[in-house]
C-alpha atoms as a PDB file:
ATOM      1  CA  UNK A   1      14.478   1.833 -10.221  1.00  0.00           C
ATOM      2  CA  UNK A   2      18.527   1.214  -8.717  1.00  0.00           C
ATOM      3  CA  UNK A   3      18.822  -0.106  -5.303  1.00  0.00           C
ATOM      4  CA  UNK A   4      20.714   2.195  -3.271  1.00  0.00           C
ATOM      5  CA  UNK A   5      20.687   0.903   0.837  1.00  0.00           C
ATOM      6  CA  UNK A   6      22.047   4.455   1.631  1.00  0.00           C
ATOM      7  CA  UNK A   7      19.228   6.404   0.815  1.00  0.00           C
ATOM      8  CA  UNK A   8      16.275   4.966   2.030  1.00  0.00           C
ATOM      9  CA  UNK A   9      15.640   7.969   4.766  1.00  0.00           C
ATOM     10  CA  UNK A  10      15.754  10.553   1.588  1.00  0.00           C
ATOM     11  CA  UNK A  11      12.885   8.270  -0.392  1.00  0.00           C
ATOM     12  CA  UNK A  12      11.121   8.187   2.671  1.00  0.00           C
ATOM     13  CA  UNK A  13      11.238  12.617   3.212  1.00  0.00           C
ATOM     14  CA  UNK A  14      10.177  12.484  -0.790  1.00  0.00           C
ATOM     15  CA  UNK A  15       8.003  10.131   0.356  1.00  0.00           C
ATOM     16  CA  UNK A  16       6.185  12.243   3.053  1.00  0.00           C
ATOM     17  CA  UNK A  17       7.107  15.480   1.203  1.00  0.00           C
ATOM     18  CA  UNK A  18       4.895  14.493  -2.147  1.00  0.00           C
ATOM     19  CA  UNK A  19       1.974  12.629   0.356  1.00  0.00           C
ATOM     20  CA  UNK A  20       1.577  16.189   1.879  1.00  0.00           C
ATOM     21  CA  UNK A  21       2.171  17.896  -1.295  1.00  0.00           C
ATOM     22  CA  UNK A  22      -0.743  15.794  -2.989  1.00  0.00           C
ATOM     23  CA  UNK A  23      -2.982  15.946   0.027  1.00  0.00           C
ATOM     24  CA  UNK A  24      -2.607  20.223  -0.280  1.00  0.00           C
ATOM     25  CA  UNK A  25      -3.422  19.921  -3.377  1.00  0.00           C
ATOM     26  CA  UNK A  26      -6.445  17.728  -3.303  1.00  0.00           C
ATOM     27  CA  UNK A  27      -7.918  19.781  -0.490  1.00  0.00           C
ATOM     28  CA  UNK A  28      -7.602  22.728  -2.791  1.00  0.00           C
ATOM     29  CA  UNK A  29      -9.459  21.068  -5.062  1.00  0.00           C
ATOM     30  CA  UNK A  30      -6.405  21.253  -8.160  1.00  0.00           C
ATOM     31  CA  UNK A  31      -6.838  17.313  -9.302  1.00  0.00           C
ATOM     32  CA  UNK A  32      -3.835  17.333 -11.621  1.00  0.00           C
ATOM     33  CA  UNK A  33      -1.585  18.891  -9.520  1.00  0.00           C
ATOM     34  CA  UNK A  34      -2.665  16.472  -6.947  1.00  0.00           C
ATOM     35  CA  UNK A  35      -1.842  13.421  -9.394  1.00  0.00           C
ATOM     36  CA  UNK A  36       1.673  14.637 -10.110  1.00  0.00           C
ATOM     37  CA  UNK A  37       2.464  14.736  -6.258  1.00  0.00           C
ATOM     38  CA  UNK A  38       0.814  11.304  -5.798  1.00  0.00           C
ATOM     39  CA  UNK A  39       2.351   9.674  -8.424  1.00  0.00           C
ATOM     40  CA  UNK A  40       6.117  10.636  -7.089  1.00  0.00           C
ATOM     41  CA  UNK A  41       5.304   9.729  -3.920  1.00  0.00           C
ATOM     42  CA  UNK A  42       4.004   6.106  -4.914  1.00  0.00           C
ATOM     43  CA  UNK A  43       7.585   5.870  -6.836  1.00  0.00           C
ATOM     44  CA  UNK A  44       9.318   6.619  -3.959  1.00  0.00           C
ATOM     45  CA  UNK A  45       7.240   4.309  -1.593  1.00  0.00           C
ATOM     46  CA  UNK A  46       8.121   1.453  -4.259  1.00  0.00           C
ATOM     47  CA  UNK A  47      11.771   2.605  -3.919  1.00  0.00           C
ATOM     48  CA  UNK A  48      11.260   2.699   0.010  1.00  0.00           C
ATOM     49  CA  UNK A  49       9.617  -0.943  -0.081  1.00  0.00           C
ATOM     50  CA  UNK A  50      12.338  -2.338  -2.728  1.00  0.00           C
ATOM     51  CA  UNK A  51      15.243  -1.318  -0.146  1.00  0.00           C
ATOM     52  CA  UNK A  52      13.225  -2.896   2.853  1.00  0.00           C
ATOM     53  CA  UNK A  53      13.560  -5.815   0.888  1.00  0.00           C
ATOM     54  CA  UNK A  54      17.358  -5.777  -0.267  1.00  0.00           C
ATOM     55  CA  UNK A  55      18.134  -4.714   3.516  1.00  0.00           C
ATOM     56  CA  UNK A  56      15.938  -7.010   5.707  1.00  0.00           C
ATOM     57  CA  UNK A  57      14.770  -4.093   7.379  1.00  0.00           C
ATOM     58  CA  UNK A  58      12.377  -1.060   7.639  1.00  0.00           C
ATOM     59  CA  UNK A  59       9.238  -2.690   8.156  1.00  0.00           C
ATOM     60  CA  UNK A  60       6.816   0.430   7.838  1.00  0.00           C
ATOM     61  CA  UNK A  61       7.993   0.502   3.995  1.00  0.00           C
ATOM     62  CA  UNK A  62       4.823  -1.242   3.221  1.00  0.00           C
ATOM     63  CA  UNK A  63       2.636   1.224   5.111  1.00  0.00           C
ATOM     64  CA  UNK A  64       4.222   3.935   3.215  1.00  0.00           C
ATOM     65  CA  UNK A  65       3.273   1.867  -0.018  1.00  0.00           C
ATOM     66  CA  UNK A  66      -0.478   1.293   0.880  1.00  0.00           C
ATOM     67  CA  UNK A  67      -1.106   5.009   2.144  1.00  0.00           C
ATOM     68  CA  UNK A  68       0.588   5.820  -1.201  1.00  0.00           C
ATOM     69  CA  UNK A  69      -1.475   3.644  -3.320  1.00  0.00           C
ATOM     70  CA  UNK A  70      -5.106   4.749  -1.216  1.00  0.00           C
ATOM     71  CA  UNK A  71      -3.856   8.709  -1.538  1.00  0.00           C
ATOM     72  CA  UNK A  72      -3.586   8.366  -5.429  1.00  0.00           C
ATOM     73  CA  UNK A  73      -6.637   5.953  -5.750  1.00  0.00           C
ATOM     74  CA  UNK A  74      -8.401   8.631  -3.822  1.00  0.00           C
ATOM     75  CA  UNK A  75      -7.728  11.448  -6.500  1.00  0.00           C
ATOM     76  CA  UNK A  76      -8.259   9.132  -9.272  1.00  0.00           C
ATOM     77  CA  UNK A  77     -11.787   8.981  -7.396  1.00  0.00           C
ATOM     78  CA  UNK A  78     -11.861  12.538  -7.598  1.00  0.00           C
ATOM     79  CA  UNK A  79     -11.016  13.068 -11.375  1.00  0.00           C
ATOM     80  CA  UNK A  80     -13.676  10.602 -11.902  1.00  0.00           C
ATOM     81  CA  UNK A  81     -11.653   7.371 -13.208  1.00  0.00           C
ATOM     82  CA  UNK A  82     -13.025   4.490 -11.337  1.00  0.00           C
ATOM     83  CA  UNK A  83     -11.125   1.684 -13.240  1.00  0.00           C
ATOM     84  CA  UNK A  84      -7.616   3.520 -12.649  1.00  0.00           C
ATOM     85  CA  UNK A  85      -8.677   3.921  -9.437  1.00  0.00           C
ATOM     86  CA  UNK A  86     -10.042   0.049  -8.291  1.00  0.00           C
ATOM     87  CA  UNK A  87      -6.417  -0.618 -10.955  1.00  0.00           C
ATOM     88  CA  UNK A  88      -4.470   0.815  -7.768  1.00  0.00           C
ATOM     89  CA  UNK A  89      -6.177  -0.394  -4.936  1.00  0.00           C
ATOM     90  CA  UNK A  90      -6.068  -3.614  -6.613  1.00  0.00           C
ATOM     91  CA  UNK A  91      -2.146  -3.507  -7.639  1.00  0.00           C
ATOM     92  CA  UNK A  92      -1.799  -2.444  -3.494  1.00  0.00           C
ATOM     93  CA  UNK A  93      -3.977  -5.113  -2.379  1.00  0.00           C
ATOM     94  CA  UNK A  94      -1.742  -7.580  -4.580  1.00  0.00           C
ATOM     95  CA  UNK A  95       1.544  -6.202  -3.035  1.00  0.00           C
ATOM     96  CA  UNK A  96       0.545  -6.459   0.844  1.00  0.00           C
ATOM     97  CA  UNK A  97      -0.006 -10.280  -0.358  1.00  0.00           C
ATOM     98  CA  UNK A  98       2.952 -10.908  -2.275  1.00  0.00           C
ATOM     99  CA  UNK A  99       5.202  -9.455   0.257  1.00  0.00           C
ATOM    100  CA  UNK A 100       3.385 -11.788   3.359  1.00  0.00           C
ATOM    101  CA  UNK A 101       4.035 -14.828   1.515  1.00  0.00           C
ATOM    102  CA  UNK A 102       7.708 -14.356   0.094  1.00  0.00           C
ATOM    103  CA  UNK A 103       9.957 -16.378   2.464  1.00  0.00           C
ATOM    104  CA  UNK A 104      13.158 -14.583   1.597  1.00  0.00           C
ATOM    105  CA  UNK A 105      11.875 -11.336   2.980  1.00  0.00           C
ATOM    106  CA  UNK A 106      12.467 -10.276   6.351  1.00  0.00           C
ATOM    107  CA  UNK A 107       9.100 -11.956   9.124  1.00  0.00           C
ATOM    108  CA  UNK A 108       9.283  -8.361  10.382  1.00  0.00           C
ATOM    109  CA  UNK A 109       8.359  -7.202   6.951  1.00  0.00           C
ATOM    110  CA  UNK A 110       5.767  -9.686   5.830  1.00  0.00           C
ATOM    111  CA  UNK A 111       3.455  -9.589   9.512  1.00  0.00           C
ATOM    112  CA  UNK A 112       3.599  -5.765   8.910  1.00  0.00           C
ATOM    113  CA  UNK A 113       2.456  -6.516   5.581  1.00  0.00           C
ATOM    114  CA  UNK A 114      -0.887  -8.262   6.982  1.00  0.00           C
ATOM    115  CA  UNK A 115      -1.393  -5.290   8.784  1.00  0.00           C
ATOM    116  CA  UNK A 116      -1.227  -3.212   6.002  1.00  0.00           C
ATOM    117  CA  UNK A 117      -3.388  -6.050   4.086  1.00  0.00           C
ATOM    118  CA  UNK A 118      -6.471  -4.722   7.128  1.00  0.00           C
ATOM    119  CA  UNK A 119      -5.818  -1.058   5.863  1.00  0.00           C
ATOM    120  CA  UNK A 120      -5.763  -1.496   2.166  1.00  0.00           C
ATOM    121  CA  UNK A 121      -8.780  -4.172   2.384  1.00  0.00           C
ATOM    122  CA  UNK A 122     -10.989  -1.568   4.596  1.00  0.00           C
ATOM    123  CA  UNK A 123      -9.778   1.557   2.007  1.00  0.00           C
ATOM    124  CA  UNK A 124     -10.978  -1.061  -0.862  1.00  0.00           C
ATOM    125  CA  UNK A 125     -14.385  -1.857   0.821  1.00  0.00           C
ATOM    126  CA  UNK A 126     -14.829   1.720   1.241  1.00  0.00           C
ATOM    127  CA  UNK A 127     -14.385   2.458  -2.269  1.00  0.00           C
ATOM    128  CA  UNK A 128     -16.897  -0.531  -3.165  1.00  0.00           C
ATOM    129  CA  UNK A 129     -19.390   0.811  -0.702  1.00  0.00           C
ATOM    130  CA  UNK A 130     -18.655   4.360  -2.370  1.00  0.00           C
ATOM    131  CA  UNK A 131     -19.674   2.800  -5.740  1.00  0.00           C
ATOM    132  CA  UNK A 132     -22.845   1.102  -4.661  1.00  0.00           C
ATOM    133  CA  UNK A 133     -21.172  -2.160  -4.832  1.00  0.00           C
ATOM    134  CA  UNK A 134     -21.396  -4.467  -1.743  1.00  0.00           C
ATOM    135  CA  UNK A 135     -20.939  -7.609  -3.395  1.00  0.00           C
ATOM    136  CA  UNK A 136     -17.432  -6.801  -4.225  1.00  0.00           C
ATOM    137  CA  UNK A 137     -16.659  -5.025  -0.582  1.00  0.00           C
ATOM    138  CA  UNK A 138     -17.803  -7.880   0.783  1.00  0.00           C
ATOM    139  CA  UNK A 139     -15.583 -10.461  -1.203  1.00  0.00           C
ATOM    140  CA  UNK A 140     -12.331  -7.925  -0.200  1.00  0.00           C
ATOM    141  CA  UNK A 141     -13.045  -8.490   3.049  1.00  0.00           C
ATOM    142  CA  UNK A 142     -13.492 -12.236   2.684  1.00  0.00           C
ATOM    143  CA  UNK A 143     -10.486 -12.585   0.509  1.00  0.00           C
ATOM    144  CA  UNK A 144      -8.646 -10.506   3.450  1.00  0.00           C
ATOM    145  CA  UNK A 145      -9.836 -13.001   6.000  1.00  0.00           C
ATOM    146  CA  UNK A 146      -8.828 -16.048   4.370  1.00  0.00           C
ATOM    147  CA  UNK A 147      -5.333 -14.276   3.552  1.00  0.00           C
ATOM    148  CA  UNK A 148      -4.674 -13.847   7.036  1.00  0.00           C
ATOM    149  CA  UNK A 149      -6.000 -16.904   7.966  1.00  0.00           C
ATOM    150  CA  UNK A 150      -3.686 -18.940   5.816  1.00  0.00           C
ATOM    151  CA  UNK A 151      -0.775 -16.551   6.493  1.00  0.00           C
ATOM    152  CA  UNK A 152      -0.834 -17.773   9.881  1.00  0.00           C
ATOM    153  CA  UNK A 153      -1.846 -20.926   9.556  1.00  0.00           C
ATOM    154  CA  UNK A 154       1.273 -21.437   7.764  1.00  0.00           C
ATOM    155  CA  UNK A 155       4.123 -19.547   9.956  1.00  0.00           C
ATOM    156  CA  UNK A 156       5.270 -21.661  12.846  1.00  0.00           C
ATOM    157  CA  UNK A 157       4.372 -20.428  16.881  1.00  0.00           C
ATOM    158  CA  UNK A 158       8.183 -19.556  16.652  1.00  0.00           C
ATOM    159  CA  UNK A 159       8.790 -17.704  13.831  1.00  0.00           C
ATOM    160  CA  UNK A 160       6.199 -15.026  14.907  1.00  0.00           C
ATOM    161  CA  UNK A 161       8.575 -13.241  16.527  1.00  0.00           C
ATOM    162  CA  UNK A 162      10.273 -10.431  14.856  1.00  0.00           C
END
């Protein structure tokens, strides 16, 4: 992947174009197809988050990265591979925390990213519950909890402001 700051709006219309593209497809029930538009569209969201990064700016990025990650861990649901599946909801679960905890990136960034930690821990409890497998939807939404908690705990009354 090569930084470019001038082209974030044309990873995010890839972006949007290979979501929809994937979701078609997955209605339509064609699996593979489906995976080839997911799969772009989590490259570009990567691309879209890397910028929002380098630029201190766009904020939704990591939305775009967690809707990514649930679409493709949804079809990977679909062609029947669990492990790739938890593998992506895991690697987007890892993200949203990385991303609230790295100082150099932008506060604007990192409280969207505990937002998008509530999404991607409530997709992953879903897909735990799906599975038969409370234990482990429970513990995502523990692990989520004390995430947020510490987050918090650790950002000063003034620097909530974005």
């Amino acid at each position: 992947m090569t930084y470019d700051p001038q082209t974030y709006a044309s990873y995010e219309m890839g972006w949007q174009l290979h979501s929809k593209a994937g979701n078609q497809r997955l209605q339509a029930g064609l699996y593979a197809e489906a995976l080839q538009a997911y799969r772009k569209a989590i490259t570009l969201a990567e691309l879209m988050l890397m910028t929002a990064k380098q630029e201190q700016r766009h904020p939704e990025a990591i939305h775009a990265y967690v809707i990514a990650c649930h679409n493709l861990a949804d079809n990977l649901l679909k062609l029947g591979d669990i492990p790739a599946a938890e593998t992506t909801l895991q690697q987007a679960l890892d993200q949203v925390i990385d991303v609230m905890y790295a100082t150099q990136y932008a506060r604007c960034l990192r409280i969207e990213a505990t937002k998008a930690l509530k999404m991607v821990s409530l997709k992953t409890y879903e897909f735990y519950q799906h599975l038969e497998q409370p234990t482990k939807a429970q513990a995502v939404f523990q692990q989520a909890a004390e995430q947020t908690q510490k987050f918090f705990s650790q950002m000063q009354p003034q620097s909530l402001s974005v």
